[in-house]
Protein backbone atom coordinates (compact mmCIF):
# COMPACT_ATOMS: atom_id res chain seq x y z
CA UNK A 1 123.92 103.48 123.85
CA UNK A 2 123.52 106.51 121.67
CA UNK A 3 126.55 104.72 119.31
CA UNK A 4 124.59 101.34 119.21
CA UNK A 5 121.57 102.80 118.48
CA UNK A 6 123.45 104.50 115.28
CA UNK A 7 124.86 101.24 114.18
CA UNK A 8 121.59 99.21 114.38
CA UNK A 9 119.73 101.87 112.77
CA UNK A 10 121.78 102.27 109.14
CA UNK A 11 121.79 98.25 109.35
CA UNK A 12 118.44 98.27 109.85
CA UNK A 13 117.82 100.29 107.33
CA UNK A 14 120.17 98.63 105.12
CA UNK A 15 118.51 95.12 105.44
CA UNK A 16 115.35 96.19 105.38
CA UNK A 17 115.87 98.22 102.57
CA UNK A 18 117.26 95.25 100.88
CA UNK A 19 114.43 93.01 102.02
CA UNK A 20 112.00 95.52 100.90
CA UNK A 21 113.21 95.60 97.63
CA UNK A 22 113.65 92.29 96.86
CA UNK A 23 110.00 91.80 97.75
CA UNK A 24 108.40 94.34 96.10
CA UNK A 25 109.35 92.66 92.97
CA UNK A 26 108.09 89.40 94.06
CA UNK A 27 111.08 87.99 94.58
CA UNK A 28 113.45 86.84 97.46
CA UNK A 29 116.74 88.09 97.74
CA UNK A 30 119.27 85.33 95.48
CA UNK A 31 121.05 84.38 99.53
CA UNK A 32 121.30 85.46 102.43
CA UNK A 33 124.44 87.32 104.23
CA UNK A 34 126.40 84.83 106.51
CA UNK A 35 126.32 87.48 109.11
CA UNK A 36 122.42 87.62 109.44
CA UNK A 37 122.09 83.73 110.18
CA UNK A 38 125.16 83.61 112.25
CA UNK A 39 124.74 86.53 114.03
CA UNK A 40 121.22 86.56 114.88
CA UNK A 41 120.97 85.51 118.56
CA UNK A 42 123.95 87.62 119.39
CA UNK A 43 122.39 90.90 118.03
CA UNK A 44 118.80 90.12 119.69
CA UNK A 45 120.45 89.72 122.55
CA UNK A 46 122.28 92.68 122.53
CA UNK A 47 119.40 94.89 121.39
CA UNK A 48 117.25 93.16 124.99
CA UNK A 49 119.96 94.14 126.87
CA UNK A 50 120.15 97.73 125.71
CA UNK A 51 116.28 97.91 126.63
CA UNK A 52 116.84 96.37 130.08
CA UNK A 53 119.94 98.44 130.62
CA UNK A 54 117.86 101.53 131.27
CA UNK A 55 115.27 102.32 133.94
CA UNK A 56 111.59 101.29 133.00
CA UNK A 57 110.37 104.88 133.09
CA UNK A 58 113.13 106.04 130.52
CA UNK A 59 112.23 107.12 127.41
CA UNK A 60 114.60 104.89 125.80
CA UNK A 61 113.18 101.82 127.27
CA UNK A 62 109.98 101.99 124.79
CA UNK A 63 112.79 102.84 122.07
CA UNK A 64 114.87 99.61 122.90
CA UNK A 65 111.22 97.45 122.81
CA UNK A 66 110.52 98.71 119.53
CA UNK A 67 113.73 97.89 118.30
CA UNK A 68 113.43 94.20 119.83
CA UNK A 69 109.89 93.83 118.02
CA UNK A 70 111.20 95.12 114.83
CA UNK A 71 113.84 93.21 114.93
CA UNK A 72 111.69 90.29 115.41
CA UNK A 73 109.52 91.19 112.49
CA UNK A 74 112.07 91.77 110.06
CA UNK A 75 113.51 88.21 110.55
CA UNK A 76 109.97 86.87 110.43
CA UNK A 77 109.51 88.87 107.47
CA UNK A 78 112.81 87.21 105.69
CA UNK A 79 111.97 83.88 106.70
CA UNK A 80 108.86 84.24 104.44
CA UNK A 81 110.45 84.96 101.63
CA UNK A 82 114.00 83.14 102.01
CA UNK A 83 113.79 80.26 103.83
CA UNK A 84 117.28 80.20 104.10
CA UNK A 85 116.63 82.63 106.85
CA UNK A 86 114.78 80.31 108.98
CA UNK A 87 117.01 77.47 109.32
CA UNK A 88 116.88 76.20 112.36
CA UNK A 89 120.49 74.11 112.52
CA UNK A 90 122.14 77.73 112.97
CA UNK A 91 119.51 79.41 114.84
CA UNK A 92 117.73 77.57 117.85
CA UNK A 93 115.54 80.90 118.07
């Protein structure tokens, strides 16, 4: 978990870096990355199952939820500015 956790945090930070960026200066990012429409699902799915992995009294439960909201957000947040990011042919969700 401790590996995952790595990984999803510098993307995190990466995209929302991007995202912030982008926004900041009114404007949405010129597209998308393939990966983040296509791969959606399969990383909020992974990221619930990391949270349901561990026991509900672990302290990495709460870390796993926050991940799931914020995770939830951010693609909420993209949709708003690129609607690219919301289309719904690639992602049922």
């Amino acid at each position: 978990i401790g590996r995952l956790r790595a990984a999803l945090a510098a993307g995190q930070a990466t995209a929302a870096q991007a995202v912030a960026t982008a926004a900041s200066h009114g404007q949405a990012p010129a597209a998308v990355p393939d990966d983040f429409l296509s791969h959606k699902l399969a990383w909020r799915e992974a990221i619930a199952q990391c949270g349901l992995a561990v026991s509900a009294d672990d302290p990495d439960r709460s870390y796993w939820e926050h991940e799931l909201r914020a995770f939830d957000r951010a693609y909420r947040e993209l949709a708003s500015i690129t609607p690219q990011a919301d289309n719904k042919k690639r992602d049922p969700l």
